[in-house]
C-alpha atoms as a PDB file:
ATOM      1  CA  UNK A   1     -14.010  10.447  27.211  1.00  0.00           C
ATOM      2  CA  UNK A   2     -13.037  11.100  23.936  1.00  0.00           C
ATOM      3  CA  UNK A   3     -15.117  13.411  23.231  1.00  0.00           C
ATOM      4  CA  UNK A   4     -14.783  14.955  26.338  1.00  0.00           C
ATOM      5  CA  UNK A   5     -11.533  15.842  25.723  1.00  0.00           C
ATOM      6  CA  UNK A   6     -12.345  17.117  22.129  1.00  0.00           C
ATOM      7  CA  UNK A   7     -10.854  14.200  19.704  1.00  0.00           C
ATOM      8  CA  UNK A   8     -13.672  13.487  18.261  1.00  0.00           C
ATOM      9  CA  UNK A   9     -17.249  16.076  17.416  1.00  0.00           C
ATOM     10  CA  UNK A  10     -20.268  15.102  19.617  1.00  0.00           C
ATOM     11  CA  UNK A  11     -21.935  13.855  16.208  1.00  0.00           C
ATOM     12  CA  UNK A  12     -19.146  11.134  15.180  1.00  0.00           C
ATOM     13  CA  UNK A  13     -20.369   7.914  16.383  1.00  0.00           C
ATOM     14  CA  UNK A  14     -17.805   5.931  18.261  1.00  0.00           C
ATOM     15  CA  UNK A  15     -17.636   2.160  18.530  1.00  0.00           C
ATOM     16  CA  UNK A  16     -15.374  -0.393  20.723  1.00  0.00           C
ATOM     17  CA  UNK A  17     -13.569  -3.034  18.168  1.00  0.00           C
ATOM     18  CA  UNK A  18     -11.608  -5.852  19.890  1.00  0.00           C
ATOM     19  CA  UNK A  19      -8.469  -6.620  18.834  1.00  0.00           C
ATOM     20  CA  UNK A  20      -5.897  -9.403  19.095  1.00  0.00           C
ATOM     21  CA  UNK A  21      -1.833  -8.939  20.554  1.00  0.00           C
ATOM     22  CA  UNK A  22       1.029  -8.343  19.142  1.00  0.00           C
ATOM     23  CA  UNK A  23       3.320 -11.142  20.218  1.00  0.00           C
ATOM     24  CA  UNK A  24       7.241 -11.411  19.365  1.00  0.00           C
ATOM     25  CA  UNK A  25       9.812 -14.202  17.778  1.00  0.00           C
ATOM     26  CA  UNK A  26       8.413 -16.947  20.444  1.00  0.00           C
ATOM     27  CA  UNK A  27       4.787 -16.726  19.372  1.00  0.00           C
ATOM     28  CA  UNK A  28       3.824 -15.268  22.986  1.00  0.00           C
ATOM     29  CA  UNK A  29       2.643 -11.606  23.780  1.00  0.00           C
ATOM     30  CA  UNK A  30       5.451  -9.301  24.643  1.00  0.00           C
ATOM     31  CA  UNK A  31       5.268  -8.870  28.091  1.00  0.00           C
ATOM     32  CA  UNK A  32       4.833  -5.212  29.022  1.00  0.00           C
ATOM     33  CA  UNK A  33       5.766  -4.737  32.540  1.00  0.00           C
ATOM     34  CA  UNK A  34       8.625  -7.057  32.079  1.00  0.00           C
ATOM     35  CA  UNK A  35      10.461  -4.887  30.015  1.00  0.00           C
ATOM     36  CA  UNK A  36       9.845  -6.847  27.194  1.00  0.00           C
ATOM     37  CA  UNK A  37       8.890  -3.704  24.354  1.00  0.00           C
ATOM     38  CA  UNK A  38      10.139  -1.442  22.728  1.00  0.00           C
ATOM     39  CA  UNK A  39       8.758   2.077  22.588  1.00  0.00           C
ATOM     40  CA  UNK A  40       6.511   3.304  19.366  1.00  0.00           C
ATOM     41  CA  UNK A  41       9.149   6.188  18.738  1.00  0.00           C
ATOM     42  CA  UNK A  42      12.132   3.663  18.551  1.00  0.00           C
ATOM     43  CA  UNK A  43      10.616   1.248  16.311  1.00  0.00           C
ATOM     44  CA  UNK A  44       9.401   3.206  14.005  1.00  0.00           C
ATOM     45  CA  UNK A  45      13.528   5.487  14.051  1.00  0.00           C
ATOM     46  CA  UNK A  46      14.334   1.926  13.368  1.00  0.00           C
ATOM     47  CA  UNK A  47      12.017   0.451  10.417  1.00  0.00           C
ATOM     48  CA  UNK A  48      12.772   4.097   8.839  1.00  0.00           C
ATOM     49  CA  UNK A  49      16.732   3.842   8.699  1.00  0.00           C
ATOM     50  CA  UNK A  50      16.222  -0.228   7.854  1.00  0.00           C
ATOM     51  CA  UNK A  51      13.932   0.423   4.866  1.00  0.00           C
ATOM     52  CA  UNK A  52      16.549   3.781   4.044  1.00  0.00           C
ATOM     53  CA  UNK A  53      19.283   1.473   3.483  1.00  0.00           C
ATOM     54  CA  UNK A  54      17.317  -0.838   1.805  1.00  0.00           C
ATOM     55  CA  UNK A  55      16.587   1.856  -0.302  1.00  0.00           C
ATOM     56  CA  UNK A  56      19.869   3.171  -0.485  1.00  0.00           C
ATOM     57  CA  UNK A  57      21.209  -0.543  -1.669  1.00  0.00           C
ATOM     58  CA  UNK A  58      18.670  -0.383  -4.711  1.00  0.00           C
ATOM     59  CA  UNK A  59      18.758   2.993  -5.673  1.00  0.00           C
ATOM     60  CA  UNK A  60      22.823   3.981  -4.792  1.00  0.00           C
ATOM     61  CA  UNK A  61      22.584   7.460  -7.234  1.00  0.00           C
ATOM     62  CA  UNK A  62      19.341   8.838  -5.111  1.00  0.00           C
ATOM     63  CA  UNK A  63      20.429  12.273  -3.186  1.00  0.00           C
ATOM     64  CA  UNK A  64      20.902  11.674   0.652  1.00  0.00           C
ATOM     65  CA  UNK A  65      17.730  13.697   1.591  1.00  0.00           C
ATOM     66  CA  UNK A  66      15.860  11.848  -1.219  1.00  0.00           C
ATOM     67  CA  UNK A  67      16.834   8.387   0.485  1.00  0.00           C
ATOM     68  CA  UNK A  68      15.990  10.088   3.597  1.00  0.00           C
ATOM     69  CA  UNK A  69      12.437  10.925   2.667  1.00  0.00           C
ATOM     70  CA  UNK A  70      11.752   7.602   1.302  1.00  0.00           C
ATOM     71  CA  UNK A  71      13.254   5.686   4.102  1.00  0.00           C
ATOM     72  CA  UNK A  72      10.442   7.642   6.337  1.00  0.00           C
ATOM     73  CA  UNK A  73       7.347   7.426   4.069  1.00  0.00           C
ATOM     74  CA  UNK A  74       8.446   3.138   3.350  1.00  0.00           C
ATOM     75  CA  UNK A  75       9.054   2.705   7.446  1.00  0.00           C
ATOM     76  CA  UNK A  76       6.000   3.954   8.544  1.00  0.00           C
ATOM     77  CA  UNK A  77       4.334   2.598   5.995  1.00  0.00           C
ATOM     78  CA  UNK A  78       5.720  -0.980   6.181  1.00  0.00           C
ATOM     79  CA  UNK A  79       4.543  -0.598  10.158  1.00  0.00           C
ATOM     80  CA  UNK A  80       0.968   0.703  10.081  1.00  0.00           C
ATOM     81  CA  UNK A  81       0.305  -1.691   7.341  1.00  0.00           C
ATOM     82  CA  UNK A  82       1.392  -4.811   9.025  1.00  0.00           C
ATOM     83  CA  UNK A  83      -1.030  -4.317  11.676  1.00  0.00           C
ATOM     84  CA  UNK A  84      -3.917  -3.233   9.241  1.00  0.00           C
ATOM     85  CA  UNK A  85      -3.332  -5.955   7.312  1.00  0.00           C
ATOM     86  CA  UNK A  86      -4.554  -8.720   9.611  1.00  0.00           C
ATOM     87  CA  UNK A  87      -7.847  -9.287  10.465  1.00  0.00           C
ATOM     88  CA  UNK A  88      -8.109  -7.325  14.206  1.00  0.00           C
ATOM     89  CA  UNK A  89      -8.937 -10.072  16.288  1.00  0.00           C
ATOM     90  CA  UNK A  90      -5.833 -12.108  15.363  1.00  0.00           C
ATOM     91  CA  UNK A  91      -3.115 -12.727  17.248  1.00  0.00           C
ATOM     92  CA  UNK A  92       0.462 -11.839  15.469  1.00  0.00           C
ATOM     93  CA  UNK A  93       4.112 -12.144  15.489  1.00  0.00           C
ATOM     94  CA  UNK A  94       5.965  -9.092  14.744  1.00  0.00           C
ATOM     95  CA  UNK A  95       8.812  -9.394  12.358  1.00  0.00           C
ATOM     96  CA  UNK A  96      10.189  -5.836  11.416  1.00  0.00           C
ATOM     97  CA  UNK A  97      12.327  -7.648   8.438  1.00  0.00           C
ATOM     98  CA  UNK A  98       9.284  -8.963   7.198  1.00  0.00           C
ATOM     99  CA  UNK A  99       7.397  -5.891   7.396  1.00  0.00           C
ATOM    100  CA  UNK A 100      10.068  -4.465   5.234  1.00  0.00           C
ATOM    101  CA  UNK A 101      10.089  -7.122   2.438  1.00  0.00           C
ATOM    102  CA  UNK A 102       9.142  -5.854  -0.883  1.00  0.00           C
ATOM    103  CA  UNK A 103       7.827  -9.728  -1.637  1.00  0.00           C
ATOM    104  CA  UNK A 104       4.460 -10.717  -0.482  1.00  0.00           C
ATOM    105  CA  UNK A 105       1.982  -8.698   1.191  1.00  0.00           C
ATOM    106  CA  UNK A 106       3.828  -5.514   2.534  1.00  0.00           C
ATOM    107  CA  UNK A 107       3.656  -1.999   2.118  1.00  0.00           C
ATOM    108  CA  UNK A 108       6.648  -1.735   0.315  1.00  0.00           C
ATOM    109  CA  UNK A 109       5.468  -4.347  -2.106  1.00  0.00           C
ATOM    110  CA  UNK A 110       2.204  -1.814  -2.523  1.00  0.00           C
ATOM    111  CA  UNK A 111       4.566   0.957  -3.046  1.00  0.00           C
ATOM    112  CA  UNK A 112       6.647  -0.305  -5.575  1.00  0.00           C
ATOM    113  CA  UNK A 113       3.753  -1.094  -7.576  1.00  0.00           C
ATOM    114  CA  UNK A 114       2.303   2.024  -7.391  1.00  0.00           C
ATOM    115  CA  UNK A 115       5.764   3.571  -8.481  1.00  0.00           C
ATOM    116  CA  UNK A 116       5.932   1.236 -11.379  1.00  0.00           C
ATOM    117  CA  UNK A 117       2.772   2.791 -12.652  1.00  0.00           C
ATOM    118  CA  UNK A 118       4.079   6.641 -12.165  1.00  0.00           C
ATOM    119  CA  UNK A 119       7.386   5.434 -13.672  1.00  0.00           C
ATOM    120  CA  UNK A 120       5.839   4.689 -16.748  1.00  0.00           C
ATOM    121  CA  UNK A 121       3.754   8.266 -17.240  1.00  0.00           C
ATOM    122  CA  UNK A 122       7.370   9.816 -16.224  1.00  0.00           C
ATOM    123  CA  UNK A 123       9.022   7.442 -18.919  1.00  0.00           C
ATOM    124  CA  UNK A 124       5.994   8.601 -21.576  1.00  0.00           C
ATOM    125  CA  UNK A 125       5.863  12.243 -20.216  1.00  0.00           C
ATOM    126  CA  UNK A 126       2.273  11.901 -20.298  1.00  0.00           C
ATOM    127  CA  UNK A 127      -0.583  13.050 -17.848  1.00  0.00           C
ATOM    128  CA  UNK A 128      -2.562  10.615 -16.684  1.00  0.00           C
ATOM    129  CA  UNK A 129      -5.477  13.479 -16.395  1.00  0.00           C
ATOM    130  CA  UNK A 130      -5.457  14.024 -19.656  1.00  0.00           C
ATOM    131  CA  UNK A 131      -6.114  10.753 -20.675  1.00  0.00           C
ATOM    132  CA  UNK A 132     -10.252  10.254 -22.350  1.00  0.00           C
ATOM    133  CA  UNK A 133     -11.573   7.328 -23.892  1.00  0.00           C
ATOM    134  CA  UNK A 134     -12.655   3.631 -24.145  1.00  0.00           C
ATOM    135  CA  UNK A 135     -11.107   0.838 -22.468  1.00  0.00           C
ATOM    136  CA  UNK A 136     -10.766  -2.393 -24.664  1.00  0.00           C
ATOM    137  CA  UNK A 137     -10.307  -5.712 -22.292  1.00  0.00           C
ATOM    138  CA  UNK A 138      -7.959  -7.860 -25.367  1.00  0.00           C
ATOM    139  CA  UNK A 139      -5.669  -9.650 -23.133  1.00  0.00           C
ATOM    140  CA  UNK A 140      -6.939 -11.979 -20.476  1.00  0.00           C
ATOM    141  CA  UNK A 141      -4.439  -9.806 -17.892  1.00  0.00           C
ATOM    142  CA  UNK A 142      -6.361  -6.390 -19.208  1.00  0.00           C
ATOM    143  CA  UNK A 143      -9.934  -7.917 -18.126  1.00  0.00           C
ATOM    144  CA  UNK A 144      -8.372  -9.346 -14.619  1.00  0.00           C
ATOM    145  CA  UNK A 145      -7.397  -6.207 -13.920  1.00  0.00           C
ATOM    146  CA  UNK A 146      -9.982  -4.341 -14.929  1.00  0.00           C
ATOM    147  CA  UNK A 147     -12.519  -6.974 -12.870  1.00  0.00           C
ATOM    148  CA  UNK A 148     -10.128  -6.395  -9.668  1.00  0.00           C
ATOM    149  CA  UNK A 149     -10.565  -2.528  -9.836  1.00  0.00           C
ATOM    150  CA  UNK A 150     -13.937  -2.430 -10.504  1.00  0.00           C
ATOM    151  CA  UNK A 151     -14.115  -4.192  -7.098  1.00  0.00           C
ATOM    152  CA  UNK A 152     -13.022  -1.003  -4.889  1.00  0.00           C
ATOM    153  CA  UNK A 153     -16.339   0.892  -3.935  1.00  0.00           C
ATOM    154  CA  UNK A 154     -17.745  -2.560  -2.627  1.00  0.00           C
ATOM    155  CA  UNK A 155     -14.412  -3.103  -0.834  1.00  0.00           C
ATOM    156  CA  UNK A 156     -14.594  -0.054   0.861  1.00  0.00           C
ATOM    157  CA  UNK A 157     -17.882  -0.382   1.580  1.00  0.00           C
ATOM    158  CA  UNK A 158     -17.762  -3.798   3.657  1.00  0.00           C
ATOM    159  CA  UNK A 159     -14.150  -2.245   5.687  1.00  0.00           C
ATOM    160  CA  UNK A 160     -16.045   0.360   6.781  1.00  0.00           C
ATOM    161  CA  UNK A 161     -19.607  -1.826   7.385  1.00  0.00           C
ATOM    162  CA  UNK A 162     -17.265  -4.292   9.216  1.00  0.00           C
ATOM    163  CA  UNK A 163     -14.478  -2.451  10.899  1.00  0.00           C
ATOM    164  CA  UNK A 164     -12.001  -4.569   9.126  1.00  0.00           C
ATOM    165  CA  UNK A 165      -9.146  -2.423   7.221  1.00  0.00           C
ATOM    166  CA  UNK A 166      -7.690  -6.023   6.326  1.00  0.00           C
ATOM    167  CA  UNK A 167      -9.913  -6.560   3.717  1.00  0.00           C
ATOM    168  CA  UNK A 168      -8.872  -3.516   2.083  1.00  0.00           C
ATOM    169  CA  UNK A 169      -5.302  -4.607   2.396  1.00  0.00           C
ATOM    170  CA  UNK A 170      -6.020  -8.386   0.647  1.00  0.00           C
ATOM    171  CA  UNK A 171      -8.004  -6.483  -1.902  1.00  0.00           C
ATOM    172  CA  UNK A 172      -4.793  -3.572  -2.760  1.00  0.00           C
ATOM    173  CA  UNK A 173      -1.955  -6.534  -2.455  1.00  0.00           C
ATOM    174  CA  UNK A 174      -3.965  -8.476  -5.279  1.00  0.00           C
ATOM    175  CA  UNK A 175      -4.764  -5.798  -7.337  1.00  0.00           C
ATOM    176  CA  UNK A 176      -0.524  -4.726  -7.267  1.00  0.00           C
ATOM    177  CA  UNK A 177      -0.678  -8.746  -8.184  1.00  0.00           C
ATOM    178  CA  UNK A 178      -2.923  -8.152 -11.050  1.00  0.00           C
ATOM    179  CA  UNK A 179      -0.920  -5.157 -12.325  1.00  0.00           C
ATOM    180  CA  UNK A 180       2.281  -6.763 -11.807  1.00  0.00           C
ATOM    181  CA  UNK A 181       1.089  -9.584 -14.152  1.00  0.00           C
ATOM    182  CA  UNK A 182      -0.714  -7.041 -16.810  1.00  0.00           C
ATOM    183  CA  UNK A 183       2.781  -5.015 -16.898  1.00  0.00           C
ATOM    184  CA  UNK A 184       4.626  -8.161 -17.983  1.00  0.00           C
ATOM    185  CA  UNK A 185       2.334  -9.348 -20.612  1.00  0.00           C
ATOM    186  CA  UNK A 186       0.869  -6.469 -21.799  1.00  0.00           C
ATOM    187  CA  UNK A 187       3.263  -3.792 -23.444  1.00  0.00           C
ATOM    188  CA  UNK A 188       2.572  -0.333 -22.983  1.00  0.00           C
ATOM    189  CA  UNK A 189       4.110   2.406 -24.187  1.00  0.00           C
ATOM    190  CA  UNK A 190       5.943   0.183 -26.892  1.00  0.00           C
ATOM    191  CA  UNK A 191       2.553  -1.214 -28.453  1.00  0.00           C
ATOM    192  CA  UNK A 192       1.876   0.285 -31.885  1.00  0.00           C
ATOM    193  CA  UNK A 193      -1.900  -0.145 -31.978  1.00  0.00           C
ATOM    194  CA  UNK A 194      -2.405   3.480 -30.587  1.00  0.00           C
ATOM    195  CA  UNK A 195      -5.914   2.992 -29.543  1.00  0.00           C
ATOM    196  CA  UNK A 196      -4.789  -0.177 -27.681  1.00  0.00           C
ATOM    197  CA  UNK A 197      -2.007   2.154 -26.002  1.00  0.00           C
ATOM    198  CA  UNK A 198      -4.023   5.058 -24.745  1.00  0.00           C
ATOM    199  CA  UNK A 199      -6.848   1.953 -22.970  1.00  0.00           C
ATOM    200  CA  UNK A 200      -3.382   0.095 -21.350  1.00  0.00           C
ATOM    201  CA  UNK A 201      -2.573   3.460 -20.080  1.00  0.00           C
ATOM    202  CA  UNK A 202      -5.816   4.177 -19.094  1.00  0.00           C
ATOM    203  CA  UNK A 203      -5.619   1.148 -16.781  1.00  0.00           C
ATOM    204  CA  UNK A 204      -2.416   2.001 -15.573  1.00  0.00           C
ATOM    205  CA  UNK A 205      -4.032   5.333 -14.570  1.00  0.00           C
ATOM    206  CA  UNK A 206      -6.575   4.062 -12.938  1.00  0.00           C
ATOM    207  CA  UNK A 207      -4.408   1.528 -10.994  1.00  0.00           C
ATOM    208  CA  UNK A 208      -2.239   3.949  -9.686  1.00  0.00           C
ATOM    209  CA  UNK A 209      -5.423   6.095  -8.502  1.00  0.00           C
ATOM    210  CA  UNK A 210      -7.109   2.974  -6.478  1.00  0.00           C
ATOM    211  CA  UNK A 211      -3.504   2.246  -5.227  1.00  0.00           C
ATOM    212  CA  UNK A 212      -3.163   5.453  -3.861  1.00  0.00           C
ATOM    213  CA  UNK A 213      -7.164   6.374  -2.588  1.00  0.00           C
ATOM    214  CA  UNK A 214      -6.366   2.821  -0.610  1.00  0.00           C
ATOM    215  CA  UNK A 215      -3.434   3.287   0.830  1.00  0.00           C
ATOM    216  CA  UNK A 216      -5.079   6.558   1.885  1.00  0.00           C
ATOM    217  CA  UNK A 217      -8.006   5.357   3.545  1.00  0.00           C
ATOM    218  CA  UNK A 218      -5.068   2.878   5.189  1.00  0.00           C
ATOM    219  CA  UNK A 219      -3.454   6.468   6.704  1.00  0.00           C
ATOM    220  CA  UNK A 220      -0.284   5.738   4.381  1.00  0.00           C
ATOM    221  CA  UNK A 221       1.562   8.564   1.776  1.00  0.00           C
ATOM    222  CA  UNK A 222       2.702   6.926  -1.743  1.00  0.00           C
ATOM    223  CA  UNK A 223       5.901   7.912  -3.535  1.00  0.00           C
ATOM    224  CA  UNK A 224       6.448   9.129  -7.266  1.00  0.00           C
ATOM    225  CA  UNK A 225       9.550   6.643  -7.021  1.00  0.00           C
ATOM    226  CA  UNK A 226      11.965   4.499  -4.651  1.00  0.00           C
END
């Protein structure tokens, strides 16, 4: 029928993929003809102005339309990826506050990591285009990293082999882990050795590149900060 009604060209092969429920605070399915839901357009108004003035609270000095733009791009984000995120034939509760948590595996977690990285080429005013050379794996958080990216065509690979966009999501939360742990331990910008310097950045780079192609292929827009 879909392509029937022109959603989809007569050459894109279609498949049926089960899925689990949705269920609320009780642990059992919300019950539809009861009443018991809420409809798409009001929870996603309301994950938009929660994660705005969650936003608001950490970044007070942001312009109102600013706050406005990220509250939008975080709310839809933190709601498409908490059903992407487990496997499709599980059953889950939803929890809009933890959707919105930026601890743990959450969209805003990924987005805050991937702002970390742009922070730093805004900090440097450098382009991470312009950036050419080798890539030297010193400290043992450079070469976890560097393993975890390298990881990302095989990822994508088995999502799309299996249907299973939660993969994808384990595999982006761990390497925002990975980053997280190479930013503490690993200056960048600071270090003196500029060979060392331009390979951190280069990892940055390419961090904030698989970040964003992921969260892509997961139908959700990054931000240059929040």
């Amino acid at each position: 029928m879909a392509k029937q009604a022109g959603f989809v060209p007569e050459a894109t092969d279609m498949v049926h993929l089960g899925f689990g429920t949705m269920n609320g605070p009780d642990g059992k399915p919300f019950k539809t003809r009861a009443g018991g839901t809420v409809k798409l357009v009001d929870l996603l108004e309301e994950a938009e102005q929660r994660a705005y003035e969650l936003v608001k609270e950490k970044n007070p000095d942001l312009g109102e339309e600013e706050l406005r733009q990220i509250g939008n791009t975080v709310g839809i984000a933190a709601v498409k990826y908490a059903d992407l995120s487990k496997h499709r034939t599980s059953d889950y509760i939803f929890d809009l506050n933890r959707m919105l948590s930026f601890e743990g595996n959450t969209a805003p977690y990924l987005l805050y990591a991937y702002t970390r990285v742009a922070s730093i080429f805004r900090k440097g005013e450098l382009d991470p285009a312009a950036l050419a050379g080798d890539i030297m794996l010193q400290a043992e958080q450079e070469t976890a990293l560097a393993n975890r990216l390298s990881q990302f065509g095989e990822i994508l690979h088995n999502v799309a082999r299996r249907g299973e966009p939660h993969w994808l999501c384990g595999y982006l939360y761990e390497v925002a882990g990975e980053f997280s742990s190479f930013y503490e331990h690993c200056p960048i910008l600071s270090c003196d050795d500029a060979a060392l310097r331009n390979s951190r950045l280069m990892l940055a780079a390419l961090t904030a590149r698989t970040l964003k192609t992921g969260m892509s292929v997961l139908g959700i827009d990054t931000l240059e900060r929040m």
